[in-house]
PDB file of N, CA and C in Angstrom:
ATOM      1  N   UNK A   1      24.589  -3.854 -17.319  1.00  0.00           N
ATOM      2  CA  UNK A   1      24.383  -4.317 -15.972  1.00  0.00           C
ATOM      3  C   UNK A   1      25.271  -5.533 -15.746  1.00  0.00           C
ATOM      4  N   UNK A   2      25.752  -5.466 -14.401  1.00  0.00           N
ATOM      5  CA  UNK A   2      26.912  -6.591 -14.459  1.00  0.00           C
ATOM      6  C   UNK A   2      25.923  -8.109 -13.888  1.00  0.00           C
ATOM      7  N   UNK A   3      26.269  -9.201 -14.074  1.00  0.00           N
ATOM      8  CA  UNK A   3      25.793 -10.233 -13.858  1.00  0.00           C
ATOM      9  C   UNK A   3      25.641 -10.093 -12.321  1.00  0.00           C
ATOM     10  N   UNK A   4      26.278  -9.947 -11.860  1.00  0.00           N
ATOM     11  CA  UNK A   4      26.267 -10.153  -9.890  1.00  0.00           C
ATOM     12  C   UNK A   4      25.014  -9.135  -9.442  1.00  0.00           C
ATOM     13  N   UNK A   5      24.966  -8.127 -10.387  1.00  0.00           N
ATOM     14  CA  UNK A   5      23.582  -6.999 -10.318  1.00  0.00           C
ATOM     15  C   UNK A   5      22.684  -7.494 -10.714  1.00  0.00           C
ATOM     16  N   UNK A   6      22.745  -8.545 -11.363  1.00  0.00           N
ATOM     17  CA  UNK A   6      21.498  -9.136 -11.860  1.00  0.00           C
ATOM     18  C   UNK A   6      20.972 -10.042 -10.724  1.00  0.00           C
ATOM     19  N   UNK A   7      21.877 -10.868 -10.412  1.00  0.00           N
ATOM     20  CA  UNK A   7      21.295 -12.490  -9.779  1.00  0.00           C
ATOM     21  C   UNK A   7      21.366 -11.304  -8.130  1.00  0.00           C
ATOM     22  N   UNK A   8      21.885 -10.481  -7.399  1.00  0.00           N
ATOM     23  CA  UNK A   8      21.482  -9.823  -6.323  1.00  0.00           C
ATOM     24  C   UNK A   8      20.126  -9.258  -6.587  1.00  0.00           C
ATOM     25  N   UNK A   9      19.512  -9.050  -7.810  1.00  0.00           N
ATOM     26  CA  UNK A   9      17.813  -8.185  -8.032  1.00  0.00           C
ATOM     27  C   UNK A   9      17.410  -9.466  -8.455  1.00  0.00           C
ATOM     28  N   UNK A  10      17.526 -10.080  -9.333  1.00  0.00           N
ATOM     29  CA  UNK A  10      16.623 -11.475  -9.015  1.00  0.00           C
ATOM     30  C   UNK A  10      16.089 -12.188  -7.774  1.00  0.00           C
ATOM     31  N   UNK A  11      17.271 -12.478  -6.816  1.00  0.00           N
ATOM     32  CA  UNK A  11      17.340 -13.108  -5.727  1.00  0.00           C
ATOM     33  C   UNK A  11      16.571 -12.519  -4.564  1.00  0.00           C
ATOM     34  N   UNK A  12      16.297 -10.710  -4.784  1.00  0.00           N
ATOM     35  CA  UNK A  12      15.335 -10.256  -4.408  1.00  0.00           C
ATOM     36  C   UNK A  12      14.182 -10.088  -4.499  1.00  0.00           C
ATOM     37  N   UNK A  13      14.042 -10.550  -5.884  1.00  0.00           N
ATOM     38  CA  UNK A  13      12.653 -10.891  -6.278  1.00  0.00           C
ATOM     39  C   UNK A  13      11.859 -12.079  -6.190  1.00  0.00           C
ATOM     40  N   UNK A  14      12.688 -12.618  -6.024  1.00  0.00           N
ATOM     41  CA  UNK A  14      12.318 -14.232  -5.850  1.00  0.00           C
ATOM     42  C   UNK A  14      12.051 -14.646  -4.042  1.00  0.00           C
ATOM     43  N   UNK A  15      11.347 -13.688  -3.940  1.00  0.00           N
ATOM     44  CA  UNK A  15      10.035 -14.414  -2.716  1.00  0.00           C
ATOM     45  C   UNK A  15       8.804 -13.154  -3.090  1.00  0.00           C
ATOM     46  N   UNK A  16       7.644 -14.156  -2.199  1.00  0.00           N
ATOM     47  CA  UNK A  16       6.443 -13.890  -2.762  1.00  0.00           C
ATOM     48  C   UNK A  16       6.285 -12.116  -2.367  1.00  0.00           C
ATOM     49  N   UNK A  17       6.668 -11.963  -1.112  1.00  0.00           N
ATOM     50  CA  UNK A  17       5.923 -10.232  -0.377  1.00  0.00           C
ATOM     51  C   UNK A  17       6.724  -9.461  -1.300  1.00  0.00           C
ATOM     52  N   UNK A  18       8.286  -9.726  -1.332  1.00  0.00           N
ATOM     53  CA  UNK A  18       8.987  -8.677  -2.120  1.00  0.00           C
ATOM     54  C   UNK A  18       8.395  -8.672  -3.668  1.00  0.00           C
ATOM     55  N   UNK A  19       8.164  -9.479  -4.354  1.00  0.00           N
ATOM     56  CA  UNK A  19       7.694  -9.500  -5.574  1.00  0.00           C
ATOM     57  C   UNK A  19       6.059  -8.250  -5.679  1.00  0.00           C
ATOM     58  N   UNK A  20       5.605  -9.067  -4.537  1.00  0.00           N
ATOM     59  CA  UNK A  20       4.285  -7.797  -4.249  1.00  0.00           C
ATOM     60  C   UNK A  20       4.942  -6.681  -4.161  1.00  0.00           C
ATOM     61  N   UNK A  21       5.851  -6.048  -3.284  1.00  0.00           N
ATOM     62  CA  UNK A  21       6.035  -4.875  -2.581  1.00  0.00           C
ATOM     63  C   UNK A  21       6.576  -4.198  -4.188  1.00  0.00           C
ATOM     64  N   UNK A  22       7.442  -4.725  -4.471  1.00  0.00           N
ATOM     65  CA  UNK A  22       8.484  -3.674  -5.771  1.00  0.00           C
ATOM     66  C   UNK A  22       6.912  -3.632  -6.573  1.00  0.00           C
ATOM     67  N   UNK A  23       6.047  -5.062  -7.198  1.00  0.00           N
ATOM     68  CA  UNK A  23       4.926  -4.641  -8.107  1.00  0.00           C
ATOM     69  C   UNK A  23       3.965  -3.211  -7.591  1.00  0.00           C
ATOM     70  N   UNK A  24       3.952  -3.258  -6.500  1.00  0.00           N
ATOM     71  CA  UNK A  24       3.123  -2.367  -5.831  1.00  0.00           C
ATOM     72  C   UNK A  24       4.221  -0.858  -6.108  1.00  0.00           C
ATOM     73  N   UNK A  25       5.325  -0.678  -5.795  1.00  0.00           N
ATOM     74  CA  UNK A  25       6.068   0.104  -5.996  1.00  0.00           C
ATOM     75  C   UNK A  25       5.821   1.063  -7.516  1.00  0.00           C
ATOM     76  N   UNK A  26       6.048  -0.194  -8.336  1.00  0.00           N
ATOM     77  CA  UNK A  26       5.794   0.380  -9.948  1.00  0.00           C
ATOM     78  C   UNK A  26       4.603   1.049 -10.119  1.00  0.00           C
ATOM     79  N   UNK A  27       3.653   0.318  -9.690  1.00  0.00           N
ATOM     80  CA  UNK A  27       2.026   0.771  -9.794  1.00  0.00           C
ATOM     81  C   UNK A  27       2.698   2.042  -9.312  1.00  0.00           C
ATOM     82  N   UNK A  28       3.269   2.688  -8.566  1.00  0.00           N
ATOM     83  CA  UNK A  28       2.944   3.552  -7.525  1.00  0.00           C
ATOM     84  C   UNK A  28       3.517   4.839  -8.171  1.00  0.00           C
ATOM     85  N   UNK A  29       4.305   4.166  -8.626  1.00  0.00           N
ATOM     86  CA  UNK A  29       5.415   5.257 -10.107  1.00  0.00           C
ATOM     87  C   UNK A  29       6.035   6.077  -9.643  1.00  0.00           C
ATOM     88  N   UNK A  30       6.323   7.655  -9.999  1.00  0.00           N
ATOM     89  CA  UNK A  30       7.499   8.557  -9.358  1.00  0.00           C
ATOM     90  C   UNK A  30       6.791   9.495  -7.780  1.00  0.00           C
ATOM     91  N   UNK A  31       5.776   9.175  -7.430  1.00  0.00           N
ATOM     92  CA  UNK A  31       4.896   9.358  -6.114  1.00  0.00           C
ATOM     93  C   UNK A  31       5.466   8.352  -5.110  1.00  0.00           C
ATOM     94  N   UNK A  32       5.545   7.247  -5.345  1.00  0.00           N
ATOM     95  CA  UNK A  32       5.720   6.524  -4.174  1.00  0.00           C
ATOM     96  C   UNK A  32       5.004   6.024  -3.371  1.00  0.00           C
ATOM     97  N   UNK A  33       5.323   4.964  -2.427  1.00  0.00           N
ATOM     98  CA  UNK A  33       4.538   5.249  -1.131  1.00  0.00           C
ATOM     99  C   UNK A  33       5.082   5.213   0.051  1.00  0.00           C
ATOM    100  N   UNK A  34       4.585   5.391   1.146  1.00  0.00           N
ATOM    101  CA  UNK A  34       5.099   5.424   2.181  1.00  0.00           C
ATOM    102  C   UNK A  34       4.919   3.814   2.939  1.00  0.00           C
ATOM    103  N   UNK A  35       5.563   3.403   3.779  1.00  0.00           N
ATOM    104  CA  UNK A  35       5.870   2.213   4.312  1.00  0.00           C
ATOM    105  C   UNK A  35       4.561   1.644   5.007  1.00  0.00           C
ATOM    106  N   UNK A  36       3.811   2.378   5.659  1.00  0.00           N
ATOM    107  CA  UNK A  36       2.487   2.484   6.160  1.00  0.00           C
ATOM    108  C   UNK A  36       1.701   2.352   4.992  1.00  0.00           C
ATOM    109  N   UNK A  37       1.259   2.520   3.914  1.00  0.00           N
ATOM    110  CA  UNK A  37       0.789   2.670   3.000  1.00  0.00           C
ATOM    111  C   UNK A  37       0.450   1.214   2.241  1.00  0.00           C
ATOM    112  N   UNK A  38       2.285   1.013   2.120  1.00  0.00           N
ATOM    113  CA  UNK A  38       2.540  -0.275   1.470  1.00  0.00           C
ATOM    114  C   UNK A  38       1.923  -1.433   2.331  1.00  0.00           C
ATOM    115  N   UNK A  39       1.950  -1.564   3.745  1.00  0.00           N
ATOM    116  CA  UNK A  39       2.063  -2.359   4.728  1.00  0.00           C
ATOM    117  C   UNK A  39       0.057  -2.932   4.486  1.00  0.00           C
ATOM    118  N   UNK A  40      -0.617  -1.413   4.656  1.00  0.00           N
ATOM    119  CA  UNK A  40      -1.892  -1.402   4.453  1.00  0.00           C
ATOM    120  C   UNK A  40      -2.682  -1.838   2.883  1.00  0.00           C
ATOM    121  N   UNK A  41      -1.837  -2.010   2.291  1.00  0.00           N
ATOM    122  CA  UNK A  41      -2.403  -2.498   0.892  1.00  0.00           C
ATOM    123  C   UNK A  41      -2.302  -4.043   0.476  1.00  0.00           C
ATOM    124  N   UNK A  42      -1.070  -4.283   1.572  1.00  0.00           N
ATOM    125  CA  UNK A  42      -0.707  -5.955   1.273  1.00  0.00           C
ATOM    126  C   UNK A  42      -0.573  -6.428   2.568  1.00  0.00           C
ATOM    127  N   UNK A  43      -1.612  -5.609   3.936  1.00  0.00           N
ATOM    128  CA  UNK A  43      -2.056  -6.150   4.769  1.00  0.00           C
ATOM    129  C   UNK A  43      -0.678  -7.211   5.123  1.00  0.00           C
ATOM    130  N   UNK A  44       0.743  -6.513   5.971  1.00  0.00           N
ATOM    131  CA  UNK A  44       1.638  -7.035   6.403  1.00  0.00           C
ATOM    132  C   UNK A  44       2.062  -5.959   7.548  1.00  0.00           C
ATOM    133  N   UNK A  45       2.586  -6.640   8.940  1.00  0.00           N
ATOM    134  CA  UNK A  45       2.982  -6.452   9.443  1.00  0.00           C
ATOM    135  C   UNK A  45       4.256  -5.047   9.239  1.00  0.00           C
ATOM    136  N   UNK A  46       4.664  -3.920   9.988  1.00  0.00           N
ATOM    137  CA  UNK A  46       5.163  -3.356   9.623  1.00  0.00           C
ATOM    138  C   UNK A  46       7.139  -3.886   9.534  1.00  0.00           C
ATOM    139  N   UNK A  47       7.108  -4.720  10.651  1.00  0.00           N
ATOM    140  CA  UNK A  47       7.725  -4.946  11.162  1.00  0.00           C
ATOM    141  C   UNK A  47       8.705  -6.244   9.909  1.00  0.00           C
ATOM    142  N   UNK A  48       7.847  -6.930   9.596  1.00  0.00           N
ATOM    143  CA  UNK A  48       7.959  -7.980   8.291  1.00  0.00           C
ATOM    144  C   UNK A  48       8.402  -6.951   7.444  1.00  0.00           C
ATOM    145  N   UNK A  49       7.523  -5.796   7.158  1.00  0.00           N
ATOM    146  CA  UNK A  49       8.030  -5.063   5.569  1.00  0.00           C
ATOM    147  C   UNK A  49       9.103  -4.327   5.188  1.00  0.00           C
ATOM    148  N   UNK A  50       9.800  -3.894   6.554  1.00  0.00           N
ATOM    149  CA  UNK A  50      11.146  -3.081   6.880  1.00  0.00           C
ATOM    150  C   UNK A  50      11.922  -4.175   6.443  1.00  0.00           C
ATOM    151  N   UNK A  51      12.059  -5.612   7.004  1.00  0.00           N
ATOM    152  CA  UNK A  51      12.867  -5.976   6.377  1.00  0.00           C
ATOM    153  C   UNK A  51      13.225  -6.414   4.866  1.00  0.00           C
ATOM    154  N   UNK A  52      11.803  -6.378   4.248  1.00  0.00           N
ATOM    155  CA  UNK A  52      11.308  -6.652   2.951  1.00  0.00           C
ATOM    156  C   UNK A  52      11.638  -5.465   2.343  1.00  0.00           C
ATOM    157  N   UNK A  53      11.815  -4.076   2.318  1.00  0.00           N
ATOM    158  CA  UNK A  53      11.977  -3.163   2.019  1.00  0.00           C
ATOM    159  C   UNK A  53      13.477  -3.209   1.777  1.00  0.00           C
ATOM    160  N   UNK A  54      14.348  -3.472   3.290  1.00  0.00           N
ATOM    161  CA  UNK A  54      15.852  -3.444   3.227  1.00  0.00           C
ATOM    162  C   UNK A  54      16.305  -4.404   2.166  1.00  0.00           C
ATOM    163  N   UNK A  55      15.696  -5.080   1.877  1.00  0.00           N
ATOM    164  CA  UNK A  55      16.276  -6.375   0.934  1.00  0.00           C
ATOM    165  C   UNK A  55      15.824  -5.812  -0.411  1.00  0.00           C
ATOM    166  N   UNK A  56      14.935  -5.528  -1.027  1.00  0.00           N
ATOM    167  CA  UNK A  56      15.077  -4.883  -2.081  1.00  0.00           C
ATOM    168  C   UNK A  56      15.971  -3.061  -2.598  1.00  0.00           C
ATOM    169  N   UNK A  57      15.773  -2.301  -1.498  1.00  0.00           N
ATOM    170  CA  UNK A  57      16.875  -1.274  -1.042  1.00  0.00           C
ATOM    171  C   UNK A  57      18.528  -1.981  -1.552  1.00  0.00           C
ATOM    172  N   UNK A  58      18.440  -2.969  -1.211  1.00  0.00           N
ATOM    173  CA  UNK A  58      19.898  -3.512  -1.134  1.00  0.00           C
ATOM    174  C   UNK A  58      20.157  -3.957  -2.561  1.00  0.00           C
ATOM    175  N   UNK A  59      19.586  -4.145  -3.147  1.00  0.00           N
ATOM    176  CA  UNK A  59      19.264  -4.763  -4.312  1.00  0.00           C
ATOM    177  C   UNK A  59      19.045  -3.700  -5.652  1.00  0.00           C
ATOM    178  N   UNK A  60      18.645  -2.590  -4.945  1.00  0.00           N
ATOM    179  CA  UNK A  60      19.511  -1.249  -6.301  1.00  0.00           C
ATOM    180  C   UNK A  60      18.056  -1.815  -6.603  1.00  0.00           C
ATOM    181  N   UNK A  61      16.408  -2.153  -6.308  1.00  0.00           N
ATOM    182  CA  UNK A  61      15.417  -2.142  -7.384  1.00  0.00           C
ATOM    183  C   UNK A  61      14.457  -1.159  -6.576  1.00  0.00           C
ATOM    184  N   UNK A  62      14.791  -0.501  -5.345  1.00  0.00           N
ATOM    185  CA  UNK A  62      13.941   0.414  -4.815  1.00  0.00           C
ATOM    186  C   UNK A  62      14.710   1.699  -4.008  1.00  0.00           C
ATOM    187  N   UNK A  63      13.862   2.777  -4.074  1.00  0.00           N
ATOM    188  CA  UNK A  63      15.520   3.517  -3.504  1.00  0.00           C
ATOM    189  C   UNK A  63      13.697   4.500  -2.017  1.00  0.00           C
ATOM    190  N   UNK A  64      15.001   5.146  -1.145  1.00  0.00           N
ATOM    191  CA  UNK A  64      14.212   5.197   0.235  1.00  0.00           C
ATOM    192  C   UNK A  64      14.658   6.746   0.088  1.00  0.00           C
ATOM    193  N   UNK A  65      13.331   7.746   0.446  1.00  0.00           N
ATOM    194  CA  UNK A  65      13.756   9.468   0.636  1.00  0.00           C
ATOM    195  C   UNK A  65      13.101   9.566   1.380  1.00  0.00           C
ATOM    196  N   UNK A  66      13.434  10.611   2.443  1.00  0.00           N
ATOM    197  CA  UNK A  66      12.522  11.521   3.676  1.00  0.00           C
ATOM    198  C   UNK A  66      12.076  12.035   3.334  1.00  0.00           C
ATOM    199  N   UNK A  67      10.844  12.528   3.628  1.00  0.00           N
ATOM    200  CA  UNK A  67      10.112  13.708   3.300  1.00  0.00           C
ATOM    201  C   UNK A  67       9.352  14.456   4.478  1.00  0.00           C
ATOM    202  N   UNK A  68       9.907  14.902   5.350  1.00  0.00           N
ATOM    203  CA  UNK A  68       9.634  14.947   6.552  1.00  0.00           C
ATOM    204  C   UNK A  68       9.714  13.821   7.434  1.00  0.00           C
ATOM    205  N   UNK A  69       8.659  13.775   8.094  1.00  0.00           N
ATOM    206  CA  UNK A  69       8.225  12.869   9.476  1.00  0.00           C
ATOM    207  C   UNK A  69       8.414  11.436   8.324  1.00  0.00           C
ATOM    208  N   UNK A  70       8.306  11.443   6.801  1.00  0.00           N
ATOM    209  CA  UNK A  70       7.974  10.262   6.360  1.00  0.00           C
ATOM    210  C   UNK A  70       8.678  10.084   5.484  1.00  0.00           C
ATOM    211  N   UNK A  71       9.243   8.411   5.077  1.00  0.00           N
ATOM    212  CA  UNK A  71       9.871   7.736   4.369  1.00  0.00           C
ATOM    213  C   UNK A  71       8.769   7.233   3.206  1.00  0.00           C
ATOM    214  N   UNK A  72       9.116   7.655   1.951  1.00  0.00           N
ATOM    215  CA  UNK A  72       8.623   7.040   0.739  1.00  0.00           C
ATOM    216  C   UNK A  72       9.980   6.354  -0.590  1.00  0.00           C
ATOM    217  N   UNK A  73       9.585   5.382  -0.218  1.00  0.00           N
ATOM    218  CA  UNK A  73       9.822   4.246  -0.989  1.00  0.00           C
ATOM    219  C   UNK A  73       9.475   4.269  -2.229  1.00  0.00           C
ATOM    220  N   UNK A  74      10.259   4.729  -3.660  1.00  0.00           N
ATOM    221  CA  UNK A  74      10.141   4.411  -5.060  1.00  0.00           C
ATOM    222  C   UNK A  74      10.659   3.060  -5.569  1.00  0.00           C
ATOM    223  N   UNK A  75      10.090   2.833  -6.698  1.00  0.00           N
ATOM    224  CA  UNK A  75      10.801   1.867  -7.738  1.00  0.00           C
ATOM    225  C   UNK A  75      11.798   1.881  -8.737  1.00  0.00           C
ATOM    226  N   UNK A  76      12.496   1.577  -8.794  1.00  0.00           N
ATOM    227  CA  UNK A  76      14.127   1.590  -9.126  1.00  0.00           C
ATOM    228  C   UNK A  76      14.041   2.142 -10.772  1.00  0.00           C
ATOM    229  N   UNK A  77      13.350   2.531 -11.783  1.00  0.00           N
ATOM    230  CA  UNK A  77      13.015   2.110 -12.976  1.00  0.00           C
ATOM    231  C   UNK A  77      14.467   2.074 -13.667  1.00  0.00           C
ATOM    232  N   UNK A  78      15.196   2.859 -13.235  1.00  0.00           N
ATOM    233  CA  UNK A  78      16.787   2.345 -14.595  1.00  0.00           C
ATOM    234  C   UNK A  78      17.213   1.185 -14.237  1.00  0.00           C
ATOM    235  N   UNK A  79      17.042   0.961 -12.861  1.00  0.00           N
ATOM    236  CA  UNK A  79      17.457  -0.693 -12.660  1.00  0.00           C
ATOM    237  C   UNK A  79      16.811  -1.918 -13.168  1.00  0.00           C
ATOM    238  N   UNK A  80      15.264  -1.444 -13.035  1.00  0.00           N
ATOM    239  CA  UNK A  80      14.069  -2.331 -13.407  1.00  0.00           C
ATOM    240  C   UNK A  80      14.391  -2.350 -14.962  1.00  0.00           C
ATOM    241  N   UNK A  81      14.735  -1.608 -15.900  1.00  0.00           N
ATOM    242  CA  UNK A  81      15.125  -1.406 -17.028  1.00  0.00           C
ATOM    243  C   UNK A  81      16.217  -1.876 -17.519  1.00  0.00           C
ATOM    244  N   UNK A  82      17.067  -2.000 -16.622  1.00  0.00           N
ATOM    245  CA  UNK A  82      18.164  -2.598 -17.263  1.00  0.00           C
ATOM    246  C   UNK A  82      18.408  -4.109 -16.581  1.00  0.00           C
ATOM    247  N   UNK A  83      18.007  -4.309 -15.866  1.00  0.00           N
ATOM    248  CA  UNK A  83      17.608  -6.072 -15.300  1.00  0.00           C
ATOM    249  C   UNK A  83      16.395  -6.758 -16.452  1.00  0.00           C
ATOM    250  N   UNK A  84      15.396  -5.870 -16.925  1.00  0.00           N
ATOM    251  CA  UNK A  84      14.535  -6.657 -17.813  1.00  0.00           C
ATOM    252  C   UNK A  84      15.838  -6.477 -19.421  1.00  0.00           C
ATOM    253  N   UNK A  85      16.568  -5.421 -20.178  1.00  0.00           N
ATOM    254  CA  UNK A  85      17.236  -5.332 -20.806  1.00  0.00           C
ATOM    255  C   UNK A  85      18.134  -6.611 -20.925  1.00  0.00           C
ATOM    256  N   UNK A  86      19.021  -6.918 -19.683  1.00  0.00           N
ATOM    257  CA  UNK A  86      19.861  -7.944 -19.586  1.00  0.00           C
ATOM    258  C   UNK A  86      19.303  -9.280 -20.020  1.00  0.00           C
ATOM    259  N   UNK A  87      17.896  -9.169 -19.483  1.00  0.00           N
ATOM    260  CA  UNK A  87      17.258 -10.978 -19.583  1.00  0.00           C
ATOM    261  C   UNK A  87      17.009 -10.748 -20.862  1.00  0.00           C
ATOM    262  N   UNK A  88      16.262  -9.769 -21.343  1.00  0.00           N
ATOM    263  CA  UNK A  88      16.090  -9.745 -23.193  1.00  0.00           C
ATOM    264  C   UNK A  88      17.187  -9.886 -24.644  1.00  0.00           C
ATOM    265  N   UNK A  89      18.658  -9.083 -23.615  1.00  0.00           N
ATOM    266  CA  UNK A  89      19.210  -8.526 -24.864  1.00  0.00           C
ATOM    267  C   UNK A  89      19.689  -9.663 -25.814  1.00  0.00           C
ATOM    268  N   UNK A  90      19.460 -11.108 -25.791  1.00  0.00           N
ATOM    269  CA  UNK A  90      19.590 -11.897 -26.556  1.00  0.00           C
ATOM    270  C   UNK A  90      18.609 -12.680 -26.786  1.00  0.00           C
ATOM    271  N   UNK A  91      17.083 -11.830 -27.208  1.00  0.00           N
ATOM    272  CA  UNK A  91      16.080 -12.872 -27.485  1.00  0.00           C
ATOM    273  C   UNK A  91      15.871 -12.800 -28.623  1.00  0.00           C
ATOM    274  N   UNK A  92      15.280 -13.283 -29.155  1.00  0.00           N
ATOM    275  CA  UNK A  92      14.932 -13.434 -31.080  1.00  0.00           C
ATOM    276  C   UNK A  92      15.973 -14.049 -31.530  1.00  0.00           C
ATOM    277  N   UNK A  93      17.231 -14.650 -31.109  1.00  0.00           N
ATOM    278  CA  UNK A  93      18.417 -14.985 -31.427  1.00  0.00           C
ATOM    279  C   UNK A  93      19.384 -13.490 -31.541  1.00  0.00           C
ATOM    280  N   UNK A  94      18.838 -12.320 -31.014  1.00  0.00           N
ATOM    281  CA  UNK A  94      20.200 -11.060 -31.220  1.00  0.00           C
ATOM    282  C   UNK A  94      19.013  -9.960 -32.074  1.00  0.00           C
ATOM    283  N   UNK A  95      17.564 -10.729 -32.639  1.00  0.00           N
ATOM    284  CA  UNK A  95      17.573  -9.182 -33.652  1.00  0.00           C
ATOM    285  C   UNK A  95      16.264  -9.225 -32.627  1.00  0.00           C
ATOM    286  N   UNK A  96      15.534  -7.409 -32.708  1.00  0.00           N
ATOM    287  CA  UNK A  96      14.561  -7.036 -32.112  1.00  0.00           C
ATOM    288  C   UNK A  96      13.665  -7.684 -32.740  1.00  0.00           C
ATOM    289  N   UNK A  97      12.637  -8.053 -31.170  1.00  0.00           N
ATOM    290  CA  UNK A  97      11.528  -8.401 -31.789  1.00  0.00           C
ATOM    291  C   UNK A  97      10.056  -7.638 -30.847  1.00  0.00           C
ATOM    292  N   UNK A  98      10.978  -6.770 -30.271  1.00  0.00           N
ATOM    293  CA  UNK A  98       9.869  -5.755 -29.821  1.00  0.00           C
ATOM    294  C   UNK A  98      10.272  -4.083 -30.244  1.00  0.00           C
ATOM    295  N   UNK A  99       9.241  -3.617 -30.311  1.00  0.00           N
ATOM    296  CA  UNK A  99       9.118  -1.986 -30.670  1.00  0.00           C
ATOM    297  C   UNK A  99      10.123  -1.516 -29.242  1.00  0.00           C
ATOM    298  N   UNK A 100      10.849  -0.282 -29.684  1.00  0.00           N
ATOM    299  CA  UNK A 100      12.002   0.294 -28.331  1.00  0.00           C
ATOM    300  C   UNK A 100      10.580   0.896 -27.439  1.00  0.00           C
ATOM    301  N   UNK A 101       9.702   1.590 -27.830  1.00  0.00           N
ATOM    302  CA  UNK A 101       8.555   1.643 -26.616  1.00  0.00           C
ATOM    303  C   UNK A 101       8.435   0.699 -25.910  1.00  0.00           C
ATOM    304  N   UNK A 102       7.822  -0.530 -26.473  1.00  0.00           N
ATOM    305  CA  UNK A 102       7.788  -1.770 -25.563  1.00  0.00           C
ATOM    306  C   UNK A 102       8.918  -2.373 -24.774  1.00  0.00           C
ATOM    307  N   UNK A 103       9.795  -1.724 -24.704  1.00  0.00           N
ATOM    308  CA  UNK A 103      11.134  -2.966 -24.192  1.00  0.00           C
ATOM    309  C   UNK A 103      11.445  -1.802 -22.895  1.00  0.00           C
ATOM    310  N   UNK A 104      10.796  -0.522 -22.695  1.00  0.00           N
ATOM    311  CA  UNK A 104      11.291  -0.793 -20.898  1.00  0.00           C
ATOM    312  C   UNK A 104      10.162   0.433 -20.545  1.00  0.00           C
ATOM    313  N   UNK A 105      10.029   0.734 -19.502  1.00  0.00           N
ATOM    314  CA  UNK A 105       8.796   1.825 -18.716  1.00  0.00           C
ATOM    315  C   UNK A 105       9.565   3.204 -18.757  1.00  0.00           C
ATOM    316  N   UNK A 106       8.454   3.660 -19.132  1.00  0.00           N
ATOM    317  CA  UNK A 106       9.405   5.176 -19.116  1.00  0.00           C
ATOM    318  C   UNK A 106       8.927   6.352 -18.279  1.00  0.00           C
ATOM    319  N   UNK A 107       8.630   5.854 -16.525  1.00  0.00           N
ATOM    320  CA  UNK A 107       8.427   6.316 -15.627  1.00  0.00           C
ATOM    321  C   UNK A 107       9.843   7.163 -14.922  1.00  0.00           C
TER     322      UNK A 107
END
């Protein structure tokens, strides 16, 4: 993952609704939810979450499909995987200190 991919998905994460919305995303796993859905669970305006949505969209940590009449919103997981990868790949000083299960979601 290139550094500029990193600090653009950080920088998206770093306010409070988007941090909810992508957590809510993961919970939500390869189902999704729909924008209405999301809006009703963290009790926000729809209007607020479109743009909260576009900013993580933009950010390569959530991706947007039609499904008819409706838009569902997933969570990025190779991105989410390789943004947590990047912040890790030099912890312990270089040697593992977690099991390869533990080190990313395998949604």
């Amino acid at each position: 993952m290139e550094e500029a991919d990193v600090v653009r998905a950080l920088a998206a994460l770093a306010q409070p609704l988007r941090l909810q919305v992508f957590r809510l995303l993961v919970v939500g796993g390869k189902t999704g939810l729909t924008p209405g859905a999301i809006a009703e669970a963290l009790d926000v305006p729809a209007t607020t979450l479109s743009f909260h949505l576009k900013e993580l969209t933009n950010a390569g940590l959530v991706t947007q499909e039609r499904d008819g009449r409706y838009l569902i919103y997933r969570a990025q997981f190779k991105q989410m995987n390789e943004l947590l990868g990047y912040l890790t790949a030099n912890c312990c000083q270089g040697t593992e200190c977690l099991e390869e299960s533990q080190m990313s979601c395998k949604c």
